[in-house]
C-alpha atoms as a PDB file:
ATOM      1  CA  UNK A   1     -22.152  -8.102  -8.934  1.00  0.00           C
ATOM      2  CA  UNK A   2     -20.883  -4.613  -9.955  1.00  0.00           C
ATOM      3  CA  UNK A   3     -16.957  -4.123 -10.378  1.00  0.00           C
ATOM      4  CA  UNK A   4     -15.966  -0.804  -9.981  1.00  0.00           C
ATOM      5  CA  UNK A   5     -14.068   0.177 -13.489  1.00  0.00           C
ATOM      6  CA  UNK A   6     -18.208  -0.498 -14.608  1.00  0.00           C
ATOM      7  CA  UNK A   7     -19.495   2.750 -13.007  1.00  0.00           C
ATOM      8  CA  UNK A   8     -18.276   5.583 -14.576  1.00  0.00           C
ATOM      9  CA  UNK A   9     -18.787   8.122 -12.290  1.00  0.00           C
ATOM     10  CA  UNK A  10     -20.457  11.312 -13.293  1.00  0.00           C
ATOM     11  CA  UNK A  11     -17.584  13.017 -11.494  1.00  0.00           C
ATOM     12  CA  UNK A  12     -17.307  16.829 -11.593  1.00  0.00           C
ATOM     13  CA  UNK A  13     -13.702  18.642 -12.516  1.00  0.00           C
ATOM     14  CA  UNK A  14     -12.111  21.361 -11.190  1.00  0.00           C
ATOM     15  CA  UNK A  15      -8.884  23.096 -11.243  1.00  0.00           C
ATOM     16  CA  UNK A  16      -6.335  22.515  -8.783  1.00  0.00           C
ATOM     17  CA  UNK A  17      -5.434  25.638  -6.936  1.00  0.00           C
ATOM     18  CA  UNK A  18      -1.688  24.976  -7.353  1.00  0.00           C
ATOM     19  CA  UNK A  19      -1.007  23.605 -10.596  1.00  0.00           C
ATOM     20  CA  UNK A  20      -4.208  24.713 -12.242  1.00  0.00           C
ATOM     21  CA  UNK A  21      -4.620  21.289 -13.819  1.00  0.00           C
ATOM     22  CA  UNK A  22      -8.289  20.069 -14.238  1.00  0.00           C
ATOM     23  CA  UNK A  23      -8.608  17.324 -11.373  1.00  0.00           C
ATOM     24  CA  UNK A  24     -11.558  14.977 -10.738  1.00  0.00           C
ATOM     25  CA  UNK A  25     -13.159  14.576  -7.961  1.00  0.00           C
ATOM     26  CA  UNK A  26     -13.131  11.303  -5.242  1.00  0.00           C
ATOM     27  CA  UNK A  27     -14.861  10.010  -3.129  1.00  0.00           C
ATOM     28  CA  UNK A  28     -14.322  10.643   1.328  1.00  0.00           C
ATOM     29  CA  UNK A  29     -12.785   7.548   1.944  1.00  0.00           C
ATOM     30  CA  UNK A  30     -10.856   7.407  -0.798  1.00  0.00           C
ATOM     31  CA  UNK A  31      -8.981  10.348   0.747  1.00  0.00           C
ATOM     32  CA  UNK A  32      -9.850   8.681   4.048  1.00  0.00           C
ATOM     33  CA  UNK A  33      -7.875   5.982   2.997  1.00  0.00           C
ATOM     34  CA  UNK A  34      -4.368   7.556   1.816  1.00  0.00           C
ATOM     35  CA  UNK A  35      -4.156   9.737   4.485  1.00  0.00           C
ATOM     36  CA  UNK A  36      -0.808   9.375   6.913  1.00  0.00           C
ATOM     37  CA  UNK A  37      -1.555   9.216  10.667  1.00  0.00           C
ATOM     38  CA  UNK A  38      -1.860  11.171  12.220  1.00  0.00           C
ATOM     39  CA  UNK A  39      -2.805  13.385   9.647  1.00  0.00           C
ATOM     40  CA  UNK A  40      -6.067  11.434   8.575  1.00  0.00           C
ATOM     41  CA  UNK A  41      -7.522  12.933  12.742  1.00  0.00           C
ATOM     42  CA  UNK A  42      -7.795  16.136  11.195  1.00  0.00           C
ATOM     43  CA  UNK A  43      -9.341  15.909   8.097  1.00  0.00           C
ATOM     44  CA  UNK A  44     -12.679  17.770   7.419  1.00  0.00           C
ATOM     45  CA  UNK A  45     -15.767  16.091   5.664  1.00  0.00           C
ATOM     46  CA  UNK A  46     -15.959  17.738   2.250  1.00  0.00           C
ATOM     47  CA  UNK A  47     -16.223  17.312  -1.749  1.00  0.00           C
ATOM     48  CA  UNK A  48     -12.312  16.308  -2.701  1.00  0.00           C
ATOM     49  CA  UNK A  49     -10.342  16.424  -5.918  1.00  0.00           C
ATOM     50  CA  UNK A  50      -7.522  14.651  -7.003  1.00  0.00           C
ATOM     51  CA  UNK A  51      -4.430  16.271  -8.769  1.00  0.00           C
ATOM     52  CA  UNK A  52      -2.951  13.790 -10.926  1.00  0.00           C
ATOM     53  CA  UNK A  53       0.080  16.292 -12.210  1.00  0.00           C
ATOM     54  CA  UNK A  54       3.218  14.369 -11.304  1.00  0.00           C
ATOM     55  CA  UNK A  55       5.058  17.509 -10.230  1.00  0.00           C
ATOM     56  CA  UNK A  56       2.701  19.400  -8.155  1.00  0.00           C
ATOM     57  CA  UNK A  57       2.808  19.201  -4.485  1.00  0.00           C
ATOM     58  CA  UNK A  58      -1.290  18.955  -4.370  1.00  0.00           C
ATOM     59  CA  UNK A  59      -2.673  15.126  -3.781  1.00  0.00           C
ATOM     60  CA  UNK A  60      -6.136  16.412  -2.822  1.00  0.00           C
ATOM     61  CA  UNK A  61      -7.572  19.520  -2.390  1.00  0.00           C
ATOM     62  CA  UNK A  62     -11.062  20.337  -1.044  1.00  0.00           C
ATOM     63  CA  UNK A  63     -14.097  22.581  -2.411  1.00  0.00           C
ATOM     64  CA  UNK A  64     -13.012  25.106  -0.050  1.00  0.00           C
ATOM     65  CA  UNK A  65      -9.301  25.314  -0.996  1.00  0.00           C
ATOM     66  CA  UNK A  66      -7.702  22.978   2.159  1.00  0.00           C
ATOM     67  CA  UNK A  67      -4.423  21.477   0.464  1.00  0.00           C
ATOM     68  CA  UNK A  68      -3.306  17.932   1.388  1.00  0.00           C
ATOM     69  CA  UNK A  69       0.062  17.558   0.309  1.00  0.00           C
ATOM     70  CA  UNK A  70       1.326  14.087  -1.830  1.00  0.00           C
ATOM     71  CA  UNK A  71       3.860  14.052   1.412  1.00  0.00           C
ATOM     72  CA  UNK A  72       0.876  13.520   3.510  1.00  0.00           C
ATOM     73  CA  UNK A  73      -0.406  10.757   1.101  1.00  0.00           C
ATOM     74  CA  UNK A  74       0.854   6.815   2.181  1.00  0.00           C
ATOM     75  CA  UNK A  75       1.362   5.539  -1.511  1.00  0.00           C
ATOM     76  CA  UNK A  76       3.207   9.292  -2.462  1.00  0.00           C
ATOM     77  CA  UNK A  77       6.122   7.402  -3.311  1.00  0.00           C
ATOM     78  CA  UNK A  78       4.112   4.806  -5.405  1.00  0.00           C
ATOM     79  CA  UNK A  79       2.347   7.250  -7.139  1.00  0.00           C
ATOM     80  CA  UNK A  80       5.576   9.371  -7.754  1.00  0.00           C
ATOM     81  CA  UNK A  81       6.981   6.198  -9.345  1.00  0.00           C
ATOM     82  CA  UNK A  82       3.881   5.440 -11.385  1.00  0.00           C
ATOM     83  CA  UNK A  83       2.367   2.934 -10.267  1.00  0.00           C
ATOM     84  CA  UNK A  84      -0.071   1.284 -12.840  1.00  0.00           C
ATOM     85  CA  UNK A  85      -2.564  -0.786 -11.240  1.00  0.00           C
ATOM     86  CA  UNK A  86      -2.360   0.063  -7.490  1.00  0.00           C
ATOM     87  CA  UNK A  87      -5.114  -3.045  -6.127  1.00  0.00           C
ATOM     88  CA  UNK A  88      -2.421  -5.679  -7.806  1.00  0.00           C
ATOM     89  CA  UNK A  89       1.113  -3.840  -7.677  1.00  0.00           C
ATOM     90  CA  UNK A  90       1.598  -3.408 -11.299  1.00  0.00           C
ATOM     91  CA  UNK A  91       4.374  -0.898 -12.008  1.00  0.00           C
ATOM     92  CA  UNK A  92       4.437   1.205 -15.591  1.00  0.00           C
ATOM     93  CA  UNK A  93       7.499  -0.170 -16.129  1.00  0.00           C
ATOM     94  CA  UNK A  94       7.337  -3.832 -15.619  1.00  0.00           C
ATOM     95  CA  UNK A  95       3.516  -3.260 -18.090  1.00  0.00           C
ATOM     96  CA  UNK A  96       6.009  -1.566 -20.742  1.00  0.00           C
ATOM     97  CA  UNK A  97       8.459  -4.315 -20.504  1.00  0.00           C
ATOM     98  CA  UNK A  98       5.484  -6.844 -20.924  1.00  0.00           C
ATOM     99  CA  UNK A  99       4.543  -5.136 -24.034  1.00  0.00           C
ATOM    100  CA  UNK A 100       7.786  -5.257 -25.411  1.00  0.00           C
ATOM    101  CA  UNK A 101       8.096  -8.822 -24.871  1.00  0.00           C
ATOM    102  CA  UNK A 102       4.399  -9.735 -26.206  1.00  0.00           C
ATOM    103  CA  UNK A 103       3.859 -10.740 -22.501  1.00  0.00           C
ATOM    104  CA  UNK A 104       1.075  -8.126 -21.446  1.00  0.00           C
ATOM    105  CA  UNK A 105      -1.823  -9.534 -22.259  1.00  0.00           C
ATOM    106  CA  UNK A 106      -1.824 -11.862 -19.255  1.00  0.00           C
ATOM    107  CA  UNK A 107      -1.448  -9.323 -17.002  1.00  0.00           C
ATOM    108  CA  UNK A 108      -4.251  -6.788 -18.330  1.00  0.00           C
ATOM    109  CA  UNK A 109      -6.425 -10.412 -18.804  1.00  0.00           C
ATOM    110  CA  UNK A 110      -5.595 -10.766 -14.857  1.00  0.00           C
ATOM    111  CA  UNK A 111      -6.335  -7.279 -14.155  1.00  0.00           C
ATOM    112  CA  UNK A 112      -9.577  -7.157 -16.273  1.00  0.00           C
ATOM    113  CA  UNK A 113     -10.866 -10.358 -14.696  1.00  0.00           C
ATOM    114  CA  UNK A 114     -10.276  -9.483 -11.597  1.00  0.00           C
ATOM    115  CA  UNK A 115     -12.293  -6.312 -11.862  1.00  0.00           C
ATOM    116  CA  UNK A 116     -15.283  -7.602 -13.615  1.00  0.00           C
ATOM    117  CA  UNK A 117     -15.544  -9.906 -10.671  1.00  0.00           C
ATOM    118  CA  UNK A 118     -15.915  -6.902  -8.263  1.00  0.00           C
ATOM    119  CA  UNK A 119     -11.760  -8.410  -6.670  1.00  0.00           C
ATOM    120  CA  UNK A 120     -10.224  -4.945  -6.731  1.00  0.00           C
ATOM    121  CA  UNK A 121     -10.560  -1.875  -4.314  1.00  0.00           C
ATOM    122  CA  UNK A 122      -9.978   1.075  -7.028  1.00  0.00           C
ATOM    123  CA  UNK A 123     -11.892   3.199  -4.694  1.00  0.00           C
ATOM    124  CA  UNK A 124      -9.573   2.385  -1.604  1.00  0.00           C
ATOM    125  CA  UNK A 125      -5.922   1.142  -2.924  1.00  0.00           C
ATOM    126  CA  UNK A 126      -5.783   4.012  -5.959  1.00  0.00           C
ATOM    127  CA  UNK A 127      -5.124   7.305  -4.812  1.00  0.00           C
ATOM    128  CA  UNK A 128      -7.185   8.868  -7.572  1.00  0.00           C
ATOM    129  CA  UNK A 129     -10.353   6.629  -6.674  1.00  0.00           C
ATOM    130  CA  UNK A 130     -10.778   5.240 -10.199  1.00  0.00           C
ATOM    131  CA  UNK A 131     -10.030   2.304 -12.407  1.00  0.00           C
ATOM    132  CA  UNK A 132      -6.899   1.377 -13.927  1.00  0.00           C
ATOM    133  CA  UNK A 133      -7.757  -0.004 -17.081  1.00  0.00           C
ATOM    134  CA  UNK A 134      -8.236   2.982 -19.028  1.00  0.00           C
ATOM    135  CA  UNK A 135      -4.176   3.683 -18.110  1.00  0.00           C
ATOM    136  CA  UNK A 136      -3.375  -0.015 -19.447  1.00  0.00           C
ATOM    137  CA  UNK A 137      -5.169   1.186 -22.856  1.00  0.00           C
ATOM    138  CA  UNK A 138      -3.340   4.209 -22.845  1.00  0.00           C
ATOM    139  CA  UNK A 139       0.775   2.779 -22.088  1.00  0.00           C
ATOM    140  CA  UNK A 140      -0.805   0.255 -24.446  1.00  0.00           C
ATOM    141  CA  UNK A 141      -1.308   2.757 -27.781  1.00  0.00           C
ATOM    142  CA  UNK A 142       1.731   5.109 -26.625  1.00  0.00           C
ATOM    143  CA  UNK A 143       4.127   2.076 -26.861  1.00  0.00           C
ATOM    144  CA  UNK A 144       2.427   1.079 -29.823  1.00  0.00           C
ATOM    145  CA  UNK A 145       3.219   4.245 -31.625  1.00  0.00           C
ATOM    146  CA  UNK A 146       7.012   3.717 -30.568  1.00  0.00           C
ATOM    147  CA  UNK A 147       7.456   0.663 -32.538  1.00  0.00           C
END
């Protein structure tokens, strides 16, 4: 078995034509997957990227410049509220609160488990089509260097 936080994609960047941030690209039915109905009947088969900057209006946008807005995206509002881990519900918040309380390690252990054992749907459930884990490492040594 593969787990998907085990592939790292060769993934190509480019900028997003809004915010000019550098945005990775995902797979088709990752966008496939987040789209709203009805606005998932009109979307074109292309090479997508993913704009991860919090206050642009971009989710996606395509080789070929089409936009798809974050209010045409289903989890919009769980990515505006940044959502950790999106195939098990884990909120930044309640991961920062864990690490405060020397609790966290049971989640991330859950988490990690869980995606060595091929159990999550990164591709599907996380707008940005990639793992999680790397974001757990990263809350992890920014609320490190807070205490």
């Amino acid at each position: 078995m593969t787990n998907c936080c085990s592939n790292k994609n060769d993934s190509s960047t480019k900028n997003c034509p809004e915010c000019g941030k550098a945005s990775k690209s995902v797979e088709m039915k990752t966008v496939l997957h987040h789209l709203k109905f009805p606005d998932v009947l009109s979307i074109e088969e292309s090479d997508y990227y993913f704009c991860s900057d919090e206050t642009c209006s971009v989710a996606y946008f395509s080789v070929d410049n089409k936009l798809i807005d974050k209010k045409q995206v289903a989890v919009f509002d769980q990515h505006r509220e940044a959502k950790l881990c999106y195939c098990f519900d884990i909120d930044k918040a309640v991961y920062i609160e864990a690490l405060a309380n020397n609790s966290a390690e049971k989640i991330k252990q859950f988490v990690t488990q869980n995606t060595k054992t091929s159990l999550c749907a990164c591709a599907i459930k996380n707008p940005s089509g990639r793992c999680c884990l790397a974001d757990f490492k990263k809350l992890e040594s920014t609320n490190t260097n807070k205490n």
